[in-house]
Protein backbone atom coordinates (compact mmCIF):
# COMPACT_ATOMS: atom_id res chain seq x y z
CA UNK A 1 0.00 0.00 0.00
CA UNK A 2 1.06 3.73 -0.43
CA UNK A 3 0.10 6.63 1.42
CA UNK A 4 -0.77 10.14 -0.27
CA UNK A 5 -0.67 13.38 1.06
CA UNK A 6 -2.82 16.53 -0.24
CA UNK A 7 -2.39 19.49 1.76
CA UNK A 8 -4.38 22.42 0.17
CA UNK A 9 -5.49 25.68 1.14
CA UNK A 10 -9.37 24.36 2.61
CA UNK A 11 -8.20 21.13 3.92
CA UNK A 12 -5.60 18.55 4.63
CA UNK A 13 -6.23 15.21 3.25
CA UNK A 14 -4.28 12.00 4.06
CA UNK A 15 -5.25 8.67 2.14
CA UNK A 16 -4.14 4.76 1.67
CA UNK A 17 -4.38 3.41 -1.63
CA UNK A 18 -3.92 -0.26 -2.50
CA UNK A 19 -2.00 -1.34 -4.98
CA UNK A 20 -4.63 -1.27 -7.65
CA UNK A 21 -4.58 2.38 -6.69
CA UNK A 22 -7.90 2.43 -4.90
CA UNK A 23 -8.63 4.48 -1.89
CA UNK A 24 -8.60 2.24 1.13
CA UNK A 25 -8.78 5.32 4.08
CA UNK A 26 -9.38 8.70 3.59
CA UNK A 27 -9.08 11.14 6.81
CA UNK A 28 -9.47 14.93 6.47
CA UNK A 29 -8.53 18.00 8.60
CA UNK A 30 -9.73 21.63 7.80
CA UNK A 31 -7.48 23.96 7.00
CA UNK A 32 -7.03 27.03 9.88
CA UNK A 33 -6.21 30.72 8.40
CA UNK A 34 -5.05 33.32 10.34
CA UNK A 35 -5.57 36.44 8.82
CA UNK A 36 -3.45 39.62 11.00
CA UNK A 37 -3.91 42.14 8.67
CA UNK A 38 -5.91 43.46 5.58
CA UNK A 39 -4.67 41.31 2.85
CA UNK A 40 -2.38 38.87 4.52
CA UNK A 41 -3.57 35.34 4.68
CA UNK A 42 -1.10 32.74 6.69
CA UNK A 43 -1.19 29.70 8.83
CA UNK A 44 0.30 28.03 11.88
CA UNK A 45 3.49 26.52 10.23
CA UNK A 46 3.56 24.01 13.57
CA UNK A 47 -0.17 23.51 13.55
CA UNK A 48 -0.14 22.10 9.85
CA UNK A 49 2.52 19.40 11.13
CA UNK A 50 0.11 18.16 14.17
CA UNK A 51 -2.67 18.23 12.19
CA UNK A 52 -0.74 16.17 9.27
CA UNK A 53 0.82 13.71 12.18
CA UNK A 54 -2.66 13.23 13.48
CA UNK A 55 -3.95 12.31 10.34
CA UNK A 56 -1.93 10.23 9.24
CA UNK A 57 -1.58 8.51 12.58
CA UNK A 58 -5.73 8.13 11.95
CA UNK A 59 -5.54 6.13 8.41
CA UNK A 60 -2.65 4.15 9.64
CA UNK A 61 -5.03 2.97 12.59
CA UNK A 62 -7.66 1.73 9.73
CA UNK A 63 -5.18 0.09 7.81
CA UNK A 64 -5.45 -3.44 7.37
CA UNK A 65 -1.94 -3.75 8.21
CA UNK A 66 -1.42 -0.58 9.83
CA UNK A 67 2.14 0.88 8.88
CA UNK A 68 3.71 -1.95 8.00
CA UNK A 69 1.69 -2.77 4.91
CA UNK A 70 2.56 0.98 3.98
CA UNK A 71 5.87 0.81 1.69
CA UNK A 72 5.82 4.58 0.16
CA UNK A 73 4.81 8.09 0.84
CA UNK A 74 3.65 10.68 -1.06
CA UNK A 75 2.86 14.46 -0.35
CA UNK A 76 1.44 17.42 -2.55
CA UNK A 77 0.29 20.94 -1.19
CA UNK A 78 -0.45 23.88 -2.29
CA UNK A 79 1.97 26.22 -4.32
CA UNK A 80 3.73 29.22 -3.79
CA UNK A 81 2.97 31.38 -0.34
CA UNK A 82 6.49 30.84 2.02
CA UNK A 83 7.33 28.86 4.89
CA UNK A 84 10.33 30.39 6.30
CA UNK A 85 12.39 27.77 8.94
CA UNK A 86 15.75 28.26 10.95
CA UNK A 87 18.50 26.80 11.59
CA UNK A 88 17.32 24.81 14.72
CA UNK A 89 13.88 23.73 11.98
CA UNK A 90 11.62 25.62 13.70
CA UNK A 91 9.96 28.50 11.90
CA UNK A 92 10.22 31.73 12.55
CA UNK A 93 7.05 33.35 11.82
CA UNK A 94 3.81 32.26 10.48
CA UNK A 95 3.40 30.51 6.99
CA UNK A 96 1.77 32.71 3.89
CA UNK A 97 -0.49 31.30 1.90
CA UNK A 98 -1.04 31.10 -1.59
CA UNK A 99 -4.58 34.09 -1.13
CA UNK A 100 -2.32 36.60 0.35
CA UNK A 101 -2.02 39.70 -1.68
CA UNK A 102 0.16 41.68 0.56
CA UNK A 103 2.96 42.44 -2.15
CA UNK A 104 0.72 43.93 -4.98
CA UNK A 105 2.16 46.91 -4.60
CA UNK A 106 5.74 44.99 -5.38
CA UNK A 107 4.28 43.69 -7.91
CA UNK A 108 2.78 47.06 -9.63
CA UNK A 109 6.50 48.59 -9.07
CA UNK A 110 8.24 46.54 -10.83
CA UNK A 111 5.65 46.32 -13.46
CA UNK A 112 6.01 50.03 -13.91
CA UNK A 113 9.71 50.26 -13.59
CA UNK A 114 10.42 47.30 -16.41
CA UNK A 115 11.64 44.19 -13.73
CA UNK A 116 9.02 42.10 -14.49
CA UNK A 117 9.48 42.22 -18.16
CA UNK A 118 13.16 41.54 -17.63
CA UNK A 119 13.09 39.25 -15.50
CA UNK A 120 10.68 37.28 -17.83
CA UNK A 121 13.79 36.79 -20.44
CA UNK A 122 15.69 34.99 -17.75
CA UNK A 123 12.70 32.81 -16.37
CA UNK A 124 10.31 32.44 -18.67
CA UNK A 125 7.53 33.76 -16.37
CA UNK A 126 6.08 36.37 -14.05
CA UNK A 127 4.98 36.42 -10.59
CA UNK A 128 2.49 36.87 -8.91
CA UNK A 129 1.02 38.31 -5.37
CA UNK A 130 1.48 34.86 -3.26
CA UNK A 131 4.63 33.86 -5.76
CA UNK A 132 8.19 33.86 -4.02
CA UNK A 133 9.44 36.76 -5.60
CA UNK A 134 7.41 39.21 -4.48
CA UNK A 135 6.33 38.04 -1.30
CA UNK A 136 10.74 37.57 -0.38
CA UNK A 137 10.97 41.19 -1.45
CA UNK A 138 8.02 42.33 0.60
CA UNK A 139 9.99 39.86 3.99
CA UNK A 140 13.40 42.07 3.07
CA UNK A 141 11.74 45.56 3.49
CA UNK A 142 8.93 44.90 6.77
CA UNK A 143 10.89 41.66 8.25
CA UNK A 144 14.61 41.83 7.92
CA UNK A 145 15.27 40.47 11.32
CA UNK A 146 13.12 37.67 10.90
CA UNK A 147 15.15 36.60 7.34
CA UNK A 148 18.18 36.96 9.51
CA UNK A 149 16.94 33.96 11.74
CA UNK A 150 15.76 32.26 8.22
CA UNK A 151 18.03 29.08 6.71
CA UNK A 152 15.28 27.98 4.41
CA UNK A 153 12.48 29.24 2.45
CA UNK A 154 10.21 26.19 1.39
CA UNK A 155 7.26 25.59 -0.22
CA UNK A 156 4.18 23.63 1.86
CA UNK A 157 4.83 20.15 0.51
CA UNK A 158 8.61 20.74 1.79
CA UNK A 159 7.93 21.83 4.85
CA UNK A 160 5.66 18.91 5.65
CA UNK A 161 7.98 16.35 3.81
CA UNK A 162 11.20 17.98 6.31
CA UNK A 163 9.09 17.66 9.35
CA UNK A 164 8.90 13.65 8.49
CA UNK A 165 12.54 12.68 7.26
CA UNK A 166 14.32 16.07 8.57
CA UNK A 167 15.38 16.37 4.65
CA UNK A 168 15.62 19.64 2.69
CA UNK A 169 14.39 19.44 -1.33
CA UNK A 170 11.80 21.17 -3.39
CA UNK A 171 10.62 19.56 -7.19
CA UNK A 172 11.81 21.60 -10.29
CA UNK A 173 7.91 22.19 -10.78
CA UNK A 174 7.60 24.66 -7.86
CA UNK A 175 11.60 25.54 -7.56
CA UNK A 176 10.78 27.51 -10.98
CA UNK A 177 7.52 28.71 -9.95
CA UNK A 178 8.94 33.00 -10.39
CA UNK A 179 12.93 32.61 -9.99
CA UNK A 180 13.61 29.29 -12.28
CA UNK A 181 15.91 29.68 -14.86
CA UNK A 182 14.82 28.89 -18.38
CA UNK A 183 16.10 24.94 -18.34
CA UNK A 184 13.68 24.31 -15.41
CA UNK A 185 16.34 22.88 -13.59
CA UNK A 186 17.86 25.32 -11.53
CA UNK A 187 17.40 28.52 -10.09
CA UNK A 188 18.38 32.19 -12.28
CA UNK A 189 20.38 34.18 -10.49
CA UNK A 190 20.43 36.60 -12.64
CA UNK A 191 16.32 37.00 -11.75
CA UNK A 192 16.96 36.87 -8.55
CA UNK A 193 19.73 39.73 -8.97
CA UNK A 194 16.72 41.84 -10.89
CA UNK A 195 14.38 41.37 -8.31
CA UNK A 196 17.14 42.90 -6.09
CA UNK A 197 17.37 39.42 -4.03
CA UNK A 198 20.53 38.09 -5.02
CA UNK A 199 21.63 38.02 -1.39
CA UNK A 200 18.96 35.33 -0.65
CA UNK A 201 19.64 32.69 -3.18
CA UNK A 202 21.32 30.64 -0.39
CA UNK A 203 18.09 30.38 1.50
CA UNK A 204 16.24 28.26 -1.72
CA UNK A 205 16.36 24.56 -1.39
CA UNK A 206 18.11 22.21 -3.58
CA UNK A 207 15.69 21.47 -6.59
CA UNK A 208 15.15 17.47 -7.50
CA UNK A 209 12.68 15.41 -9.70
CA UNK A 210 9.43 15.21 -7.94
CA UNK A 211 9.75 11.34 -8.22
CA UNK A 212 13.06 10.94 -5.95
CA UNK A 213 13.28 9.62 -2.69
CA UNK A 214 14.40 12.80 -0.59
CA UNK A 215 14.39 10.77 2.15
CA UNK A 216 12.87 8.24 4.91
CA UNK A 217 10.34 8.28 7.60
CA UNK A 218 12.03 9.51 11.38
CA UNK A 219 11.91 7.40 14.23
CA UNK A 220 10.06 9.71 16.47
CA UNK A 221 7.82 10.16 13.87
CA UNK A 222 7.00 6.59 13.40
CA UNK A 223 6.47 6.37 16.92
CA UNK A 224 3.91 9.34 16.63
CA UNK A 225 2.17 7.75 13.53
CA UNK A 226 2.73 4.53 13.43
CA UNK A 227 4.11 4.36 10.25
CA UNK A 228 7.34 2.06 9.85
CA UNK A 229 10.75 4.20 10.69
CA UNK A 230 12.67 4.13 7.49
CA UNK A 231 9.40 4.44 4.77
CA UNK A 232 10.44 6.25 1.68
CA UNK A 233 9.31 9.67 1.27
CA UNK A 234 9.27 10.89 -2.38
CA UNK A 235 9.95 14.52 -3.29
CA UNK A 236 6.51 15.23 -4.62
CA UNK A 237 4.86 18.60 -5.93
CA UNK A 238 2.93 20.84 -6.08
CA UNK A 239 -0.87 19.72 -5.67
CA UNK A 240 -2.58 20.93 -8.63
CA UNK A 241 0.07 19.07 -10.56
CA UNK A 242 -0.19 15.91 -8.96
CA UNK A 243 -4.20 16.37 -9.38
CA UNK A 244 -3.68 16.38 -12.65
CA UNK A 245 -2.03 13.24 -12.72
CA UNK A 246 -4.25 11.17 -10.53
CA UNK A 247 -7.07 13.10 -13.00
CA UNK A 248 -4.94 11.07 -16.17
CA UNK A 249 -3.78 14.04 -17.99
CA UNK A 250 -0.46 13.20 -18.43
CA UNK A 251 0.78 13.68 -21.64
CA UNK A 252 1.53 16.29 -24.14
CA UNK A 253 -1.72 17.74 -25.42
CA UNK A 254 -4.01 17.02 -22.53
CA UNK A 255 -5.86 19.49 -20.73
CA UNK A 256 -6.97 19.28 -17.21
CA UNK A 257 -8.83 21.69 -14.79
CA UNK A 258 -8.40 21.82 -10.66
CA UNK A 259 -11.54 23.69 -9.43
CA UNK A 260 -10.96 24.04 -5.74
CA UNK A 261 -9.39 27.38 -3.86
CA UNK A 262 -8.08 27.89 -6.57
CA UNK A 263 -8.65 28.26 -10.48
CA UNK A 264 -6.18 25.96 -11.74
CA UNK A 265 -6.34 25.32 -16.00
CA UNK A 266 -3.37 23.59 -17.25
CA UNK A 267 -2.16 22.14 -20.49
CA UNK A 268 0.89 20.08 -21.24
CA UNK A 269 3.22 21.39 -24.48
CA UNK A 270 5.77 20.07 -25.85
CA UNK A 271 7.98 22.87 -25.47
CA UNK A 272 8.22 26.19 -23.07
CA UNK A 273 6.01 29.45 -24.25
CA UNK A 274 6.37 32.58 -22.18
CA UNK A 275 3.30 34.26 -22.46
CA UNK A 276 2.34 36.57 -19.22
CA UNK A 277 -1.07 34.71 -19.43
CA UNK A 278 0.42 31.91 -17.78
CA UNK A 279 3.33 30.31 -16.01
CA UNK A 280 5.54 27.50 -17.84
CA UNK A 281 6.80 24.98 -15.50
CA UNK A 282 8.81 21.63 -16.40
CA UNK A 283 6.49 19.27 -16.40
CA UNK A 284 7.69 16.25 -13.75
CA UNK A 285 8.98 13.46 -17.21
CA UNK A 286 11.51 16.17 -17.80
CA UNK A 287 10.74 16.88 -21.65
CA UNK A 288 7.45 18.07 -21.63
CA UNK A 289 6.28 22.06 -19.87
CA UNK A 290 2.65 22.83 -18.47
CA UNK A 291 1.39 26.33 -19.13
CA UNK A 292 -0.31 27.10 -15.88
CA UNK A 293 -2.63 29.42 -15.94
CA UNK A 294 -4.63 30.24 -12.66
CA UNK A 295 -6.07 32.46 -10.05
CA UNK A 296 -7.91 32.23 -6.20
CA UNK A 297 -10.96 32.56 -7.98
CA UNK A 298 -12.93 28.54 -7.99
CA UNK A 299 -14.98 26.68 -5.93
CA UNK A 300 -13.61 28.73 -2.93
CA UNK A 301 -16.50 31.26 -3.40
CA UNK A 302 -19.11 28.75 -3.05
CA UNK A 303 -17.55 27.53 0.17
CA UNK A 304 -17.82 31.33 1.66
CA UNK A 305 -21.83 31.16 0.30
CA UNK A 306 -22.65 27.96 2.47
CA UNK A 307 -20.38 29.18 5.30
CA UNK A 308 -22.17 32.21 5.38
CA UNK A 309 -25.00 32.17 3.80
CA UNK A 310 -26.60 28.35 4.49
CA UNK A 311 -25.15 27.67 8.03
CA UNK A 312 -28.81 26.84 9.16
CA UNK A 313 -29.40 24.19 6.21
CA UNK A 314 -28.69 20.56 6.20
CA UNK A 315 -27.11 18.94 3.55
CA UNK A 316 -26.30 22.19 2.16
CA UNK A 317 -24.32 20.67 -1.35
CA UNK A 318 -27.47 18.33 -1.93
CA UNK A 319 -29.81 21.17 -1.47
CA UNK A 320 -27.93 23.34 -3.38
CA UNK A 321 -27.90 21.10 -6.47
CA UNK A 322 -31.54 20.13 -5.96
CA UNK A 323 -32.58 24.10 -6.29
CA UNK A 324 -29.99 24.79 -9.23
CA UNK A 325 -31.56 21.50 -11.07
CA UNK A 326 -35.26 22.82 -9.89
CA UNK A 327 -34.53 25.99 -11.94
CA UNK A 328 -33.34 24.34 -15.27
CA UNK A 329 -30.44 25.60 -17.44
CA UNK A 330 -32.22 28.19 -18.94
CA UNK A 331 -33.24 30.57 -15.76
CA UNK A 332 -31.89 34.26 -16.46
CA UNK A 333 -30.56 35.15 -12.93
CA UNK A 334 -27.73 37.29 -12.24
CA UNK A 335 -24.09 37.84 -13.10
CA UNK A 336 -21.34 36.67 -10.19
CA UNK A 337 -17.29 37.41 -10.69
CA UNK A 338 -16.09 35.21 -8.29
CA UNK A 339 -13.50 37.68 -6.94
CA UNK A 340 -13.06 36.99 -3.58
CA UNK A 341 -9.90 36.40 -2.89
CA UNK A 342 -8.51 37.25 -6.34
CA UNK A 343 -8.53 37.55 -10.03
CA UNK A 344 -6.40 37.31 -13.02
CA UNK A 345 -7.55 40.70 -13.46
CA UNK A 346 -5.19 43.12 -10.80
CA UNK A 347 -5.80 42.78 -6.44
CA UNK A 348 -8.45 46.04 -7.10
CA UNK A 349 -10.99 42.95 -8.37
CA UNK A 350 -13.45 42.16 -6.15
CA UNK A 351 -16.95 39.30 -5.89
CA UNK A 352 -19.85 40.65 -6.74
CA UNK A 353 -23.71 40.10 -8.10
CA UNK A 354 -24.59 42.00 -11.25
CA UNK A 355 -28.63 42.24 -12.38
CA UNK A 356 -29.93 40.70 -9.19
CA UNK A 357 -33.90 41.48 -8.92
CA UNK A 358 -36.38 41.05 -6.34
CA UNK A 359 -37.85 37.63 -7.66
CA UNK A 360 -34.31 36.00 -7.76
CA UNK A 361 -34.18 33.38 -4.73
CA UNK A 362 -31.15 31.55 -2.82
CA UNK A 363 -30.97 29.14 -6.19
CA UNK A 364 -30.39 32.08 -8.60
CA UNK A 365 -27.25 32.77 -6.57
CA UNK A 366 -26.16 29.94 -6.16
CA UNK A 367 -26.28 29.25 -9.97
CA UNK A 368 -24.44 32.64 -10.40
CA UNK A 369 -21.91 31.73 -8.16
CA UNK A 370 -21.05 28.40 -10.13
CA UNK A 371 -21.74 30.01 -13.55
CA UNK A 372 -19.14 33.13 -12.51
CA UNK A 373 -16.62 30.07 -11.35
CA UNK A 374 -17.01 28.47 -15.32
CA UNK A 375 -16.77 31.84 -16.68
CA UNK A 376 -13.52 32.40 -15.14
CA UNK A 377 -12.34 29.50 -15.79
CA UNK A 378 -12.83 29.75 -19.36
CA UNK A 379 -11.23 32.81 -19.65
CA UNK A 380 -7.90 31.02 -18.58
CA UNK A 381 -8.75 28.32 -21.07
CA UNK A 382 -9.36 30.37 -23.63
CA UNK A 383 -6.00 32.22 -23.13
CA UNK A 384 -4.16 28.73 -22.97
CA UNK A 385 -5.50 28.18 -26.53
CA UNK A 386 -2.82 31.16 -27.72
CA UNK A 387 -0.40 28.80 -27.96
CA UNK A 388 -1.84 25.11 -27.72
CA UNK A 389 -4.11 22.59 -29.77
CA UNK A 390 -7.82 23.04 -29.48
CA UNK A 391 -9.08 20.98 -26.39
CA UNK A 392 -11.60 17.98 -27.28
CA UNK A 393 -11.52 16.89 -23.78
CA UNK A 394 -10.90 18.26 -20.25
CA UNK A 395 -10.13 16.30 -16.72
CA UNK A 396 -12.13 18.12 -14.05
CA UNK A 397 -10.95 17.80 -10.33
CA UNK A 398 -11.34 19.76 -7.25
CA UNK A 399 -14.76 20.68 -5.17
CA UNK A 400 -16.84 21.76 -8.68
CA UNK A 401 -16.03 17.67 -10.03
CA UNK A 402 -18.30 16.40 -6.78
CA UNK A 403 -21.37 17.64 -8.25
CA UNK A 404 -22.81 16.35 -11.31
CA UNK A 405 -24.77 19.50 -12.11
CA UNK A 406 -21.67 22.10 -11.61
CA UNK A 407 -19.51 19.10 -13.64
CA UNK A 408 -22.13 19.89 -16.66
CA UNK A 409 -21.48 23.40 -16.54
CA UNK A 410 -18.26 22.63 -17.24
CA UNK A 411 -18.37 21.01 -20.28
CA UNK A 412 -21.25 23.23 -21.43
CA UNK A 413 -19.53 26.46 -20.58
CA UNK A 414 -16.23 25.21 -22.12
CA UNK A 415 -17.96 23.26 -25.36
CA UNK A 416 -15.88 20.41 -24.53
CA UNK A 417 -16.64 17.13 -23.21
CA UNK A 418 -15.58 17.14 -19.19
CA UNK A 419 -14.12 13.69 -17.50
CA UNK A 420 -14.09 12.83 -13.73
CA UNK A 421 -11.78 11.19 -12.22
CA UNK A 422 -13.16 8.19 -10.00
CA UNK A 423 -10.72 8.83 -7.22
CA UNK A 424 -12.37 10.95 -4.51
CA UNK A 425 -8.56 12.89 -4.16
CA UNK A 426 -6.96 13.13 -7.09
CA UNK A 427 -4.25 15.22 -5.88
CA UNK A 428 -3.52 12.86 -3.04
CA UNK A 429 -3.62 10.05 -5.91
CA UNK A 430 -0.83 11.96 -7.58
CA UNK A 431 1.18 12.25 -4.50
CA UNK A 432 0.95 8.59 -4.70
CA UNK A 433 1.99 7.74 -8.08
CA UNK A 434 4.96 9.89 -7.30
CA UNK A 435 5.78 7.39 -4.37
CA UNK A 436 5.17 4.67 -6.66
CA UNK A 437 7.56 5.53 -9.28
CA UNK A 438 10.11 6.38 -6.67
CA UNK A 439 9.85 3.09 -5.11
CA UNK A 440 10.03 1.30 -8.67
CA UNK A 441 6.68 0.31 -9.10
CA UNK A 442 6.10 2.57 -12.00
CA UNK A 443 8.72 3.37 -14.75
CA UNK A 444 7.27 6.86 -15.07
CA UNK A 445 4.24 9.18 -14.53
CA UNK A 446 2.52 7.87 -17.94
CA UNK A 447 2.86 4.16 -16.54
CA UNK A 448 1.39 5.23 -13.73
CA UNK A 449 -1.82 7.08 -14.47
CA UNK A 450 -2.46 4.34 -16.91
CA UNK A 451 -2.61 1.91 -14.13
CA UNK A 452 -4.36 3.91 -11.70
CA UNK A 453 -6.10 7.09 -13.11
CA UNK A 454 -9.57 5.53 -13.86
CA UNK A 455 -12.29 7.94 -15.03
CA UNK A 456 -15.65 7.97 -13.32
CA UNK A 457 -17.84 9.79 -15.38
CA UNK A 458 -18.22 11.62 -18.87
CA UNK A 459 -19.60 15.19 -19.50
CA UNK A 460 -21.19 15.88 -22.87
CA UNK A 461 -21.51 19.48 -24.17
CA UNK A 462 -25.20 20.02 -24.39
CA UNK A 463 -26.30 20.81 -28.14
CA UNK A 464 -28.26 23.82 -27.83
CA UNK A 465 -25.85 25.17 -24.98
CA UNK A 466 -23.03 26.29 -27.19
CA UNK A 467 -24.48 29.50 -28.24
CA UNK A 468 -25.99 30.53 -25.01
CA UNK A 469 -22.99 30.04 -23.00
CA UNK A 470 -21.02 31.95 -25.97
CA UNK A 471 -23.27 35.09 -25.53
CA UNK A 472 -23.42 34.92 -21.65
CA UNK A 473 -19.10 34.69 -21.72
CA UNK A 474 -18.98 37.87 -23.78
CA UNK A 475 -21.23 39.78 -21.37
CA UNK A 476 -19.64 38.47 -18.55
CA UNK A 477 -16.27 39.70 -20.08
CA UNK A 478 -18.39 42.68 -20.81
CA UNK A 479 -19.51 43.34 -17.63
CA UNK A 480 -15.81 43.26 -16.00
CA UNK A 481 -14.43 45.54 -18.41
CA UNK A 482 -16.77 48.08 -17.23
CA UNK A 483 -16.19 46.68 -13.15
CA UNK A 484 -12.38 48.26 -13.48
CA UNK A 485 -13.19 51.53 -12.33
CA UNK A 486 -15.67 50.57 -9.86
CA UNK A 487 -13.03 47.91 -8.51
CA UNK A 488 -10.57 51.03 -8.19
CA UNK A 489 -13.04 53.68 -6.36
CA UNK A 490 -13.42 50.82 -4.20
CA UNK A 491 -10.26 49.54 -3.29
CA UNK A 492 -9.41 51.64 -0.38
CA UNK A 493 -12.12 50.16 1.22
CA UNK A 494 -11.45 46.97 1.54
């Protein structure tokens, strides 16, 4: 058996998987933000590792087996945001997450004063808000003393992986996520030297293939868990990669979708495009790139409307997709851009309901809310298509695959036909194959999601929804063209 990891930014999720690659135990723990300031979103970098420990210390106890049947470990979690850890391995201030848009103003200097488009010649991307970039120049001017106290800057996934073998890595997938060089294999520092961080180059951690063994389970650990001391521990990546693995798109030309916190559209090319529309990462067989395109703009928004807006009703997903099915796919309701937390369009973007009317009800909303979540999603799919074959089919994963109705939207709103995954957590699936490979069961990552990555259901495009979904795109697109000002006289307010 192999154990995944999937730490995202809504919850931590630690499974067993047999070795047909079916989910034996699946344990969950919610994801705690802290959030000390307008615009900064972090977590307890110590309170991640307990809840991980106890987790996995759970599914090990419903193991047939326990940890001795376990002979691999995998972990994925969330990209970019900042761990920061010292020399002892303790860290010395709170993790940042992925949401936080503290360094836009970073970000719209060096737009204005030409770094980001020169960096971009020596890593083939940009940043963004949450990317480490940014965020490490934003540390160097409020927190100096604290990067004094800093060894290593790691991403989620290697922070969790170091607090169970005490080993320092990071993937080439997320080690080029805003300071890679063009190769994919190591950092620039001649980005890094544009960004004005040259200095901190020594703080990055050694970049591997997300497939290695970076190292084995700790004693004390085992003790805590009950895994067996000595387990291999793969590198692993970042989550909406391995998502897309344990979804089966794998392989140059396929398209795959993560709709969770985030708005994650991907496509695998044979070759590396810079296009500010998207980032280019290796992709983890070393030949291949995924264009990346993305924003904390997904299923997260219909998370806040339950939390906040169904506490008092049971069942809320069922009801919801009973009242969206009640109204039919035709009901005019309102416009949502699901800006939350973030767009691709500038930190000044913010949610909102366009045309709402007295007669609209709880399921108009909703529907608007999932609607705004395709429409955004498109519009990153649509910009992938600049440089990539038209897309026949999509893999769907994340909180918008778990309903059947939302799922439909999908491959309505995109015209193309939308496929499930049957694992329940495909990014923990992922994690998995990566253990697999590293442990020799799998030659590679296309082995592997031909063995394991079994699709659950099929999405058809509707025939008469082509054209409607066409016209409702271009007046959402309308509608946030004429939003930017609005978005501006309002930003001091939020």
């Amino acid at each position: 058996m192999l154990l995944g990891i999937d730490s995202g930014q809504t919850a931590l999720k630690v499974v067993v998987f047999d070795d047909d690659g079916l989910e034996v135990v699946i344990t969950r723990r919610p994801t705690q933000t802290i959030h000390p300031a307008p615009h900064h979103v972090e977590r307890d970098a110590i309170g991640v590792v307990e809840q991980l420990l106890d987790a996995i210390a759970e599914a090990v106890s419903l193991t047939p087996g326990g940890g001795q049947a376990i002979t691999g470990i995998g972990i994925a979690a969330h990209g970019d945001g900042m761990y920061l850890i010292g020399r002892d391995g303790v860290p010395t201030r709170n993790a940042i997450l992925a949401l936080d848009t503290r360094a836009e103003s970073i970000l719209e200097r060096w737009q204005t004063d030409d770094t980001l488009a020169k960096a971009r010649q020596l890593t083939g991307q940009e940043p963004f808000t949450a990317s480490l970039a940014p965020l490490l120049a934003w540390l160097a001017t409020h927190e100096t003393a604290i990067l004094d106290n800093t060894r290593w800057l790691l991403y989620c996934k290697d922070w969790l992986r170091y607090a169970l073998t005490g080993t320092i890595a990071t993937d080439y997938v997320e080690a080029n996520s805003s300071v890679g060089s063009l190769d994919g294999r190591s950092y620039s520092t001649a980005a890094l030297r544009e960004y004005g961080l040259a200095e901190f180059e020594r703080l990055l951690p050694p970049p591997r293939p997300a497939s290695d063994i970076a190292g084995e389970i700790l004693p004390e650990i085992a003790r805590r868990t009950g895994l067996k001391a000595g387990t291999p521990v793969a590198v692993g990546t970042h989550d909406v990669v391995a998502a897309a693995l344990g979804a089966g798109a794998t392989k140059v030309g396929d398209y795959s979708i993560l709709a969770g916190t985030y708005s994650v559209n991907q496509y695998i090319a044979p070759q590396r495009v810079v296009n500010p529309h998207w980032q280019a990462r290796p992709w983890i067989d070393g030949r291949s790139w995924v264009n990346m395109a993305a924003s904390p703009a997904s299923a997260t928004n219909f998370e806040w409307f339950m939390q906040n807006l169904m506490t008092d009703t049971p069942e809320a997903i069922a009801t919801a997709n009973e009242d969206v099915a009640a109204l039919g796919p035709d009901a005019d309701g309102p416009f949502y851009h699901p800006f939350l937390y973030g767009s691709p369009f500038g930190a000044a973007a913010s949610g909102s309901f366009l045309g709402l009317r007295g007669w609209h009800t709880r399921a108009h909303l909703i529907k608007a809310v999932w609607e705004g979540v395709v429409h955004n999603h498109r519009t990153h799919m649509d910009w992938l298509l600049e440089s990539a074959t038209p897309r026949t089919v999509v893999s769907l994963a994340g909180g918008a695959a778990r309903s059947s109705l939302w799922a439909q939207m999908f491959a309505d709103g995109l015209n193309t036909r939308v496929q499930v995954a049957h694992a329940t957590e495909p990014g923990a699936l992922g994690a998995a194959m990566l253990a697999a490979i590293a442990t020799g069961r799998f030659a590679d990552a296309e082995a592997a999601t031909t063995a394991w990555a079994r699709v659950e259901r099929n999405y058809t495009p509707t025939k008469t929804a082509a054209t409607r979904w066409d016209e409702a795109h271009a007046r959402y697109t309308a509608t946030l063209e004429l939003a930017r000002p609005i978005w501006d006289l309002l930003e001091g307010q939020s």
